[in-house]
Protein backbone atom coordinates (compact mmCIF):
# COMPACT_ATOMS: atom_id res chain seq x y z
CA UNK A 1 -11.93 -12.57 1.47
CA UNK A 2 -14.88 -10.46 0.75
CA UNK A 3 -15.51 -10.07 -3.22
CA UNK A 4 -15.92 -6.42 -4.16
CA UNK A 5 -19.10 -4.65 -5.30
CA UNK A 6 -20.37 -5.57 -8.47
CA UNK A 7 -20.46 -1.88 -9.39
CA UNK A 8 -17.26 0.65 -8.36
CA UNK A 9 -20.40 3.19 -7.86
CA UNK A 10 -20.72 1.56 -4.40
CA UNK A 11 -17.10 2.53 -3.26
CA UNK A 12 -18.66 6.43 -2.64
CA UNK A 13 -21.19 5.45 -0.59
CA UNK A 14 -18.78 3.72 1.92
CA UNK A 15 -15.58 5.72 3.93
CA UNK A 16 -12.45 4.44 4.11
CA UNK A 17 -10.77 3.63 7.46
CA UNK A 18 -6.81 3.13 7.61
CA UNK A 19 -5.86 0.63 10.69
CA UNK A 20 -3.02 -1.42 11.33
CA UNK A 21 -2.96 -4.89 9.63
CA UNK A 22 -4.23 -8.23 12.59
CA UNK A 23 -3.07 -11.33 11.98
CA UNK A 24 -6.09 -12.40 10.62
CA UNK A 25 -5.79 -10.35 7.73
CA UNK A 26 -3.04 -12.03 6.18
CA UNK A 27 -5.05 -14.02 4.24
CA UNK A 28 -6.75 -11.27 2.26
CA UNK A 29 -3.57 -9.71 2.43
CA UNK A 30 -2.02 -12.43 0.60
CA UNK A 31 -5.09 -12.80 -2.24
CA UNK A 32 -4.57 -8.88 -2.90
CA UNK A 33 -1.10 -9.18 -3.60
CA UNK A 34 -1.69 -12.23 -5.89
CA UNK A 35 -4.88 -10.05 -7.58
CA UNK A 36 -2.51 -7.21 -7.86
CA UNK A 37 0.46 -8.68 -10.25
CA UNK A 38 1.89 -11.65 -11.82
CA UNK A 39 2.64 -15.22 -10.48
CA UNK A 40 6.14 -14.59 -11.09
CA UNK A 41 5.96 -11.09 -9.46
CA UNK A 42 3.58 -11.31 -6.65
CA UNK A 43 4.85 -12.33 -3.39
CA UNK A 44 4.79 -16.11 -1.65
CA UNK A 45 2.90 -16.36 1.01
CA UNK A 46 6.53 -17.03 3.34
CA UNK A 47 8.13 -14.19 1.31
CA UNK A 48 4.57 -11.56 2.20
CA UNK A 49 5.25 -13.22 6.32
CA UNK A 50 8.51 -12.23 6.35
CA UNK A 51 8.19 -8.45 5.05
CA UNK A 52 5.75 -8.23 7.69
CA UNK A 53 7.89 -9.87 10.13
CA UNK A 54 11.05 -7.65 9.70
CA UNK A 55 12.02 -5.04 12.33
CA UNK A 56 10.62 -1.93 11.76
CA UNK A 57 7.94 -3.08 9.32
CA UNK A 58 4.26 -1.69 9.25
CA UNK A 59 1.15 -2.72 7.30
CA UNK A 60 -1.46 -0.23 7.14
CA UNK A 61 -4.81 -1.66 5.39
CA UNK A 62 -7.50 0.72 3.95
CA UNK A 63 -10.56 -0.72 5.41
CA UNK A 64 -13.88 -0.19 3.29
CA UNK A 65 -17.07 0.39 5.70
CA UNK A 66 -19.63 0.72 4.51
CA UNK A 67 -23.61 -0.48 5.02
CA UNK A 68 -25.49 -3.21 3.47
CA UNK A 69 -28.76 -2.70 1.38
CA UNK A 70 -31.72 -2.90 3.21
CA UNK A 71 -29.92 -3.50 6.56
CA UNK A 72 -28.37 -1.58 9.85
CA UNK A 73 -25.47 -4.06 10.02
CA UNK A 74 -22.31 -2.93 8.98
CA UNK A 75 -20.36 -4.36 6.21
CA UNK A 76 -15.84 -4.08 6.21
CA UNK A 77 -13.96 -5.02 2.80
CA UNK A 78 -9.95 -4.65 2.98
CA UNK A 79 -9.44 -2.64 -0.53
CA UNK A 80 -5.52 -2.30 -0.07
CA UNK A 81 -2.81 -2.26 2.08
CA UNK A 82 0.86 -0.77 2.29
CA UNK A 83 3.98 -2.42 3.66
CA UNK A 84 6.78 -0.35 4.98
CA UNK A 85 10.14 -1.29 6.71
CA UNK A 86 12.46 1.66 8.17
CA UNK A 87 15.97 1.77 9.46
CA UNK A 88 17.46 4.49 11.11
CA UNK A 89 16.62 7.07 8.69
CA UNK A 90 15.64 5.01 5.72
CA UNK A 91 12.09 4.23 5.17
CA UNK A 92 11.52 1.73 3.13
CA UNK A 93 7.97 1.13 0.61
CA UNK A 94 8.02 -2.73 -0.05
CA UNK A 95 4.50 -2.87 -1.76
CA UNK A 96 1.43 -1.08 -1.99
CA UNK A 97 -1.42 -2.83 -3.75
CA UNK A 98 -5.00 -1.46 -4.25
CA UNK A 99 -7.62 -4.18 -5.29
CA UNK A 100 -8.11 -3.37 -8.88
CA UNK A 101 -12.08 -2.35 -8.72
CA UNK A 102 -10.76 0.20 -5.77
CA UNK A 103 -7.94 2.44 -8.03
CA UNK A 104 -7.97 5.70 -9.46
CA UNK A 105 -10.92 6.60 -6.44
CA UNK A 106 -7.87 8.04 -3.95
CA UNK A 107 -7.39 4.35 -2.12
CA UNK A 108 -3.43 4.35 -2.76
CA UNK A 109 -3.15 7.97 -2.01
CA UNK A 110 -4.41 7.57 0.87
CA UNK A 111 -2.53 4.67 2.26
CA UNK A 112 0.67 6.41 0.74
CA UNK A 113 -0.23 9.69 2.65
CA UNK A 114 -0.41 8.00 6.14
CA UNK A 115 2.55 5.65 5.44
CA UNK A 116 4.36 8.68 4.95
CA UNK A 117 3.17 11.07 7.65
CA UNK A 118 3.84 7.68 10.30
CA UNK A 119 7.56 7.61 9.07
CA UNK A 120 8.16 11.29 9.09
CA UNK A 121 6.93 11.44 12.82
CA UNK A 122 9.13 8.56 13.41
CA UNK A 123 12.11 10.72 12.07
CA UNK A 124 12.69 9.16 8.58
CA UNK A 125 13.99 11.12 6.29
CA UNK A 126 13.71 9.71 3.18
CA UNK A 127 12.00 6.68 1.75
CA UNK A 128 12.96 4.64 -1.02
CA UNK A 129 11.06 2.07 -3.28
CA UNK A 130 11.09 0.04 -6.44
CA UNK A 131 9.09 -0.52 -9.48
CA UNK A 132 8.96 -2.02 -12.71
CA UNK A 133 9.99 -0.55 -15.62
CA UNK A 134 7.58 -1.54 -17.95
CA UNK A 135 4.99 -0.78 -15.00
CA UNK A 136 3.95 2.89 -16.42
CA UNK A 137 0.43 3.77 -13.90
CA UNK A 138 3.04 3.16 -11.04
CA UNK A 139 5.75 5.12 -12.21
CA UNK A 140 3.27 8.26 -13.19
CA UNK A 141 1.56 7.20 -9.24
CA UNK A 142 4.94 7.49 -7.65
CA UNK A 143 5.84 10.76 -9.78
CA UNK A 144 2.53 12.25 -9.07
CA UNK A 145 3.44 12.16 -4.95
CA UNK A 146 6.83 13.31 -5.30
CA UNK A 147 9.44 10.55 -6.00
CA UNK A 148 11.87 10.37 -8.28
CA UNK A 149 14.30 7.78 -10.24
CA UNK A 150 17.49 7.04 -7.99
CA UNK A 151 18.50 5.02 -11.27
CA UNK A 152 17.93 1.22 -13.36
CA UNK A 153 17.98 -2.03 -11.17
CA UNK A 154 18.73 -4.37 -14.03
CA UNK A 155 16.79 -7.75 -13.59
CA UNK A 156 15.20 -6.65 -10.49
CA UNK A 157 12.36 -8.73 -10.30
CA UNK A 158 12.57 -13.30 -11.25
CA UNK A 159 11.46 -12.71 -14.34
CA UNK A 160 14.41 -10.45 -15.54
CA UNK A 161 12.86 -7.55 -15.90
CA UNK A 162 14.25 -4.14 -14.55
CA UNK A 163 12.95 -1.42 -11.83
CA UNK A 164 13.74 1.94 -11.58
CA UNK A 165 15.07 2.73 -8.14
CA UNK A 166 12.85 5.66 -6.69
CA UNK A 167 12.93 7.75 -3.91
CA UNK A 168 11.26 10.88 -1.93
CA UNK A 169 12.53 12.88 0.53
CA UNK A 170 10.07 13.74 3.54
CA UNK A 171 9.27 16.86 4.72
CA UNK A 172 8.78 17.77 8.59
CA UNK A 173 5.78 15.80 9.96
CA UNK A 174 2.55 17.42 9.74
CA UNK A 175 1.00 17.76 12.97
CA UNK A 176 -2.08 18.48 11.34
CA UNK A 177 -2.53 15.24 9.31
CA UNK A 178 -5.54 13.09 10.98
CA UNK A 179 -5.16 10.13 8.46
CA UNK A 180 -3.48 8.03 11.36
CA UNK A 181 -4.55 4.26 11.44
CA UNK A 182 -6.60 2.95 14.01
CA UNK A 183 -4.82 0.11 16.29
């Protein structure tokens, strides 16, 4: 994995670009989510595979690019990436997870936007997700775009500790939405 800028100053000189995850991205996948929350919360490497592995599931990655100092060549840092399953029409958000250096600056908005505007083209209706209780940026995030508590998932996560059960419902696609990942 690439190790951020020293300085968050350098994220605006570089543009995001939203693909789909490769295979040889897990990796870096994998270190984000372990950057991103606890041992006991953060997901195994089999447990990350198999998300990714279920039918129906999508990994978008917001792609830093970026140019080095003094140079032409170009330079590509994975800053986050969303997972999403769907079902009929049930989306589903299993994680989102924004390299710490990379948040508040629009990275999860982003990704969230374009997760979103793939499933509503794809006919989902609403999408549902999880989060901790005691996780309060994440709840205001998830408020912020539009989702609300379904209710309390007591003991949710290994270590005991509850999530609130969210959920949005999605409006009509939006044709005019150009934030669509890159193959």
């Amino acid at each position: 994995m690439n190790p951020p800028p020293k300085d968050a100053r350098q994220l605006a000189s570089a543009n995001i670009v939203l693909r789909a995850a490769r295979e040889q991205d897990f990796e870096t996948l994998y270190a984000i989510d372990q950057a991103c929350y606890s041992s006991d919360v953060a997901y195994s490497r089999a447990e990350l595979r198999w998300y990714l592995s279920l039918r129906g599931a999508e990994c978008i990655v917001a792609e830093l690019v970026g140019r080095k100092s003094g140079r032409s060549q170009a330079r590509q840092r994975i800053a986050g990436f969303v997972v999403t399953t769907n079902r009929r029409l049930h989306g589903h958000i299993v994680t989102i997870d924004v390299l710490e250096i990379y948040r508040r600056k629009g990275v999860a908005s982003t990704l969230l936007r374009c997760a979103e505007s793939k499933m509503s083209r794809q006919g989902i209706q609403e999408v549902w997700l999880e989060t901790a209780t005691n996780n309060e940026p994440a709840i205001a995030f998830w408020k912020k775009h539009g989702y609300l508590s379904r209710g309390l998932l007591p003991h949710y996560y290994p270590n005991r500790l509850d999530a609130y059960a969210m959920s949005k419902t999605l409006s009509l696609p939006n044709p005019a939405y150009e934030g669509e990942p890159r193959e």
